[in-house]
N, C-alpha and C. Protein backbone atom coordinates (compact mmCIF):
# COMPACT_ATOMS: atom_id res chain seq x y z
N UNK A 1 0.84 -1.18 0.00
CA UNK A 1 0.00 0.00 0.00
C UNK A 1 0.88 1.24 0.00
N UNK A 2 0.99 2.24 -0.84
CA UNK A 2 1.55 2.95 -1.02
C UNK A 2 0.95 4.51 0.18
N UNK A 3 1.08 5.81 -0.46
CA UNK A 3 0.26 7.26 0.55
C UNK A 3 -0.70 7.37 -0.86
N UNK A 4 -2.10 7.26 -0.21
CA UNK A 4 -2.83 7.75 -1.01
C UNK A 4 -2.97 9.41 -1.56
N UNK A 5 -2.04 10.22 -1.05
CA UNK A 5 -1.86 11.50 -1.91
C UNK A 5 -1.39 11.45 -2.82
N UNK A 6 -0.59 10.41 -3.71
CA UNK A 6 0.37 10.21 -4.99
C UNK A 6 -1.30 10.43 -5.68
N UNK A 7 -2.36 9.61 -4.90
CA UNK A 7 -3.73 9.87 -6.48
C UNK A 7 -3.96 10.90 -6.23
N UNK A 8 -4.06 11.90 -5.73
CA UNK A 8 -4.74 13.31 -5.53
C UNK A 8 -4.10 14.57 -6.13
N UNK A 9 -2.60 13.74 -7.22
CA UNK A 9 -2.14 15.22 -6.93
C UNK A 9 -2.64 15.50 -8.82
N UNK A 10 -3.22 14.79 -9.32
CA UNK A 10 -3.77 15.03 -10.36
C UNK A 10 -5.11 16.54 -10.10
N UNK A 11 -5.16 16.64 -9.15
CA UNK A 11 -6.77 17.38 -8.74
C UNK A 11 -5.69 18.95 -9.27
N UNK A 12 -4.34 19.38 -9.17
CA UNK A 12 -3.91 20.69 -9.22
C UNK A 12 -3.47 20.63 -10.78
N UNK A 13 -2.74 19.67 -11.30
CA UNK A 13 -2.33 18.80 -12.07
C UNK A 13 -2.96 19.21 -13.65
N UNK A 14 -4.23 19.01 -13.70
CA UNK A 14 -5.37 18.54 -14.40
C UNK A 14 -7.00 19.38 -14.30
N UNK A 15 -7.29 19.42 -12.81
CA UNK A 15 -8.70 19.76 -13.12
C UNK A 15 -8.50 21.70 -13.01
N UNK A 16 -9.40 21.93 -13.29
CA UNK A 16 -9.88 23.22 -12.68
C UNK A 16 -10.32 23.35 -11.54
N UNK A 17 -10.72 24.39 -10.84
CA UNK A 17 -11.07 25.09 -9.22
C UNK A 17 -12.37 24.17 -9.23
N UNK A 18 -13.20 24.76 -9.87
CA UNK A 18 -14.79 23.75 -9.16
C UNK A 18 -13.98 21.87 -9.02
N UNK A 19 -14.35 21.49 -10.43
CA UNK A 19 -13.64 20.03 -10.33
C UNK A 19 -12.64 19.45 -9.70
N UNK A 20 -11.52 20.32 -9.32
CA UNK A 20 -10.87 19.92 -8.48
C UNK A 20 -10.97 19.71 -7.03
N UNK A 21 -12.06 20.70 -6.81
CA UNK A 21 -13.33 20.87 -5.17
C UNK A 21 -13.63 19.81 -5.06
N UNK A 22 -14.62 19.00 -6.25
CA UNK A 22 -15.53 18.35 -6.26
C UNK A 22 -14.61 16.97 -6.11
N UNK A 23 -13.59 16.87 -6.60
CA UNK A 23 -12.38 15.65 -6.55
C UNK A 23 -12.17 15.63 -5.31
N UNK A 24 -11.51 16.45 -4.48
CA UNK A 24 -10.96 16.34 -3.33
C UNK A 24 -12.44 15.75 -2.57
N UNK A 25 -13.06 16.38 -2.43
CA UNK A 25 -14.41 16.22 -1.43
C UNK A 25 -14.96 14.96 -1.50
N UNK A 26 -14.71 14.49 -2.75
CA UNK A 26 -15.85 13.05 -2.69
C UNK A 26 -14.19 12.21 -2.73
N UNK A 27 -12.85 11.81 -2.57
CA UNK A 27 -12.05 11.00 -2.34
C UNK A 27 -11.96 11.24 -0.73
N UNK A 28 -12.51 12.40 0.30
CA UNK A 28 -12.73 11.93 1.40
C UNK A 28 -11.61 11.58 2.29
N UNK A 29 -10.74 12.00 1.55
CA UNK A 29 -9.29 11.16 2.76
C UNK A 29 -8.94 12.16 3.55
N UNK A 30 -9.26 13.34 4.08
CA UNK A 30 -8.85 14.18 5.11
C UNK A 30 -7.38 15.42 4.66
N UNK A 31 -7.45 16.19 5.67
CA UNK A 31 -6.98 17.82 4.91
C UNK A 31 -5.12 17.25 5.29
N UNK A 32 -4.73 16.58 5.94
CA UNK A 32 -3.31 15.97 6.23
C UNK A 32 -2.82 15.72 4.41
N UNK A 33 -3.46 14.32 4.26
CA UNK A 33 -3.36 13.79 2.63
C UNK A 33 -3.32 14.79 1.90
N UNK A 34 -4.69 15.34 1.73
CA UNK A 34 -4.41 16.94 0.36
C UNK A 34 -3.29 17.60 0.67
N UNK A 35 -2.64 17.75 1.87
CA UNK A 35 -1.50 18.49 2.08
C UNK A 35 -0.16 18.01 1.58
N UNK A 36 0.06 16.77 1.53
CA UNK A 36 0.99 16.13 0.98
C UNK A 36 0.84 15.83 0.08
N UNK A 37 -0.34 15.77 -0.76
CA UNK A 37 -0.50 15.67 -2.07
C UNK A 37 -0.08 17.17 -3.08
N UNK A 38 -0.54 18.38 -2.25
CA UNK A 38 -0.55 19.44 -2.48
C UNK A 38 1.25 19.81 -2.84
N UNK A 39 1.89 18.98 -1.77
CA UNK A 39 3.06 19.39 -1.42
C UNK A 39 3.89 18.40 -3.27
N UNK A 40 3.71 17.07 -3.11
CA UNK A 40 3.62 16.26 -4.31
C UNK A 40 3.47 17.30 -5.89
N UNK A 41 2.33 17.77 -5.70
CA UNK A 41 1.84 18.56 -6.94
C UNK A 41 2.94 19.81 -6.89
N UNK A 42 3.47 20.78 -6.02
CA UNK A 42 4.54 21.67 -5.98
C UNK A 42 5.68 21.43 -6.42
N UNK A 43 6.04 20.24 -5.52
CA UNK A 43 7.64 19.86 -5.94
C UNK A 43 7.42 19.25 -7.58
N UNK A 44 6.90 18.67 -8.08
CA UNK A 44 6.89 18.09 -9.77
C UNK A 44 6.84 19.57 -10.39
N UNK A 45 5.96 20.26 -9.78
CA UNK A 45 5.54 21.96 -11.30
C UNK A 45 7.12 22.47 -10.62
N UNK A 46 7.72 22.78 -9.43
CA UNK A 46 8.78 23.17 -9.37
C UNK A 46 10.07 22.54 -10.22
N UNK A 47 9.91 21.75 -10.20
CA UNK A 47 10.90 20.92 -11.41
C UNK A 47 10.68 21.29 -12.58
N UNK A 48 9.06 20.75 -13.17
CA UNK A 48 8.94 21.10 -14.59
C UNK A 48 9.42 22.65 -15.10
N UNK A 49 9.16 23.45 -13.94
CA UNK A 49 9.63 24.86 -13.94
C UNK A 49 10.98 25.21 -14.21
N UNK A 50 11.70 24.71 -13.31
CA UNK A 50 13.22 25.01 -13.36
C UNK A 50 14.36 24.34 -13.87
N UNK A 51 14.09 22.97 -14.49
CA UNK A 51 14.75 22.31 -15.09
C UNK A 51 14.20 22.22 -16.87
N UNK A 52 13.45 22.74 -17.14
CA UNK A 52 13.38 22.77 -18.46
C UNK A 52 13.70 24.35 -19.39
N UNK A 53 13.61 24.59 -20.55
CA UNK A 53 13.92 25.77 -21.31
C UNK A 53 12.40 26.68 -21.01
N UNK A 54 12.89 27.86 -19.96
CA UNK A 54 11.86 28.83 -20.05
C UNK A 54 11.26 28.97 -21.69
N UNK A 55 9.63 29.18 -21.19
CA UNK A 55 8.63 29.29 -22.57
C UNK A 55 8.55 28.22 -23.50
N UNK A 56 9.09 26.82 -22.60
CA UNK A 56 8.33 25.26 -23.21
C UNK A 56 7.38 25.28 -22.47
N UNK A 57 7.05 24.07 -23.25
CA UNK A 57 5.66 23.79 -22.73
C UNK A 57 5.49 22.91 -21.74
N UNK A 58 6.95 21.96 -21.15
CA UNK A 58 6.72 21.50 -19.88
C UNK A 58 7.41 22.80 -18.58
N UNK A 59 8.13 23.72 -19.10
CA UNK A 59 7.88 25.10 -18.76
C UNK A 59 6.74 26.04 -17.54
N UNK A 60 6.09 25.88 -18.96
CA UNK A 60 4.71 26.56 -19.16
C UNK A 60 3.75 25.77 -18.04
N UNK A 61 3.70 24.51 -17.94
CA UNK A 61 2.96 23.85 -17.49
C UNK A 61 3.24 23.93 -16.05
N UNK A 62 5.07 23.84 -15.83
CA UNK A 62 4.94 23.90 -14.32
C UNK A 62 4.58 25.29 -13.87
N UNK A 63 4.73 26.23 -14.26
CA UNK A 63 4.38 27.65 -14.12
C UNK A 63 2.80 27.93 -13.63
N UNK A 64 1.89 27.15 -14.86
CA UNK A 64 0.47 26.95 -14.44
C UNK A 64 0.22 26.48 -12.81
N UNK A 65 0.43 25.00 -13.08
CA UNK A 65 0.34 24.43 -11.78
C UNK A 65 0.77 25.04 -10.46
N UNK A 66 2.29 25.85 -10.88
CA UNK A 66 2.42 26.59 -9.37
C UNK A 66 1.52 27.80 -9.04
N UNK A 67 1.33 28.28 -10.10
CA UNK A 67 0.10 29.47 -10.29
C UNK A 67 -1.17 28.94 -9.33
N UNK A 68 -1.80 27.71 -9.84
CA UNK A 68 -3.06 26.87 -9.41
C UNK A 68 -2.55 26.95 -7.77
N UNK A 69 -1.39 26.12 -7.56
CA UNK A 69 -1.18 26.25 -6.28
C UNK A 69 -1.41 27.08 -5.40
N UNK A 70 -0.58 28.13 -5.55
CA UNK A 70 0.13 29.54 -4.93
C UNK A 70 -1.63 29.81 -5.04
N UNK A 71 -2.31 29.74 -5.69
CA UNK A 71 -3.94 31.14 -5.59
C UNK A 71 -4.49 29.99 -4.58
N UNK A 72 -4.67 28.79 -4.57
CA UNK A 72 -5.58 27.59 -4.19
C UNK A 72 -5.04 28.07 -2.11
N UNK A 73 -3.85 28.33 -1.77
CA UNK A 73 -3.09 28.31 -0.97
C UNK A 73 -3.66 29.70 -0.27
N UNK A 74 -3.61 30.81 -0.93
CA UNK A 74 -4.13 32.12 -0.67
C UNK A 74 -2.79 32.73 -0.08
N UNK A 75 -1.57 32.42 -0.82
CA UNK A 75 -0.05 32.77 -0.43
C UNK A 75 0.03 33.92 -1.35
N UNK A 76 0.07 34.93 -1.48
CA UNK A 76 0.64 36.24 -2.45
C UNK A 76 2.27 36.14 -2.58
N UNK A 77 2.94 35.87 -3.85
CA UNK A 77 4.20 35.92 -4.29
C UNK A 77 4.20 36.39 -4.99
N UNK A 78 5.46 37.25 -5.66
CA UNK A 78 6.22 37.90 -6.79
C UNK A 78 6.71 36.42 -7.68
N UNK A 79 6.45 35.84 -8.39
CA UNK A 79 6.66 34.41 -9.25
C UNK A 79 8.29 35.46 -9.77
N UNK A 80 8.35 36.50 -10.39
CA UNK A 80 9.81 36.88 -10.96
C UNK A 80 10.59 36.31 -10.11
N UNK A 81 10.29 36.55 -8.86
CA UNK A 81 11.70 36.60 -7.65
C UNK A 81 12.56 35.50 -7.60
N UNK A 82 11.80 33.66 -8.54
CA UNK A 82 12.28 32.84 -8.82
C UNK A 82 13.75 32.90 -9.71
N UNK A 83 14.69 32.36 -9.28
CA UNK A 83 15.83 32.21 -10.09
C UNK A 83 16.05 31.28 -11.20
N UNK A 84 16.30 32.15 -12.43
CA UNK A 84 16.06 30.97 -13.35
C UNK A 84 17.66 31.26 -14.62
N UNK A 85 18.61 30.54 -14.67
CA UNK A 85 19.23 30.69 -15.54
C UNK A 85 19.39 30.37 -16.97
């Protein structure tokens, strides 16, 4: 049996704000799990972010997802302040 947050982190991943509500709420596993799932879904878009060529599209994608994050979170950041060479 593995942590059931590895399935949840598709909900930042993939859905949108309502659907992703509606995902979390009916899988039912408690606000601990979404947190480590949450945490799961960060560290992958932080990668896709910083290890690929700014303005690709696996880029682009981690950029989204940390976006989804960071608003879902209600954290206010400057995204520039990231270091990117």
């Amino acid at each position: 049996m593995g942590d059931p947050s590895s399935d949840l982190v598709m909900a930042w991943n993939f859905f949108d704000d309502n659907s992703r509500q509606i995902y979390l709420n009916r899988m039912n596993l408690g606000e601990d799990t979404i947190n480590r799932a949450r945490g799961w879904a960060l560290w992958k878009a932080l990668i896709s972010y910083q290890w690929n060529e700014k303005g690709s599209e696996l880029s682009n994608w981690g950029k989204r997802v940390l976006d989804v994050i960071v608003r879902d979170s209600g954290v206010r950041y400057v995204f520039s302040t990231f270091h990117r060479e």
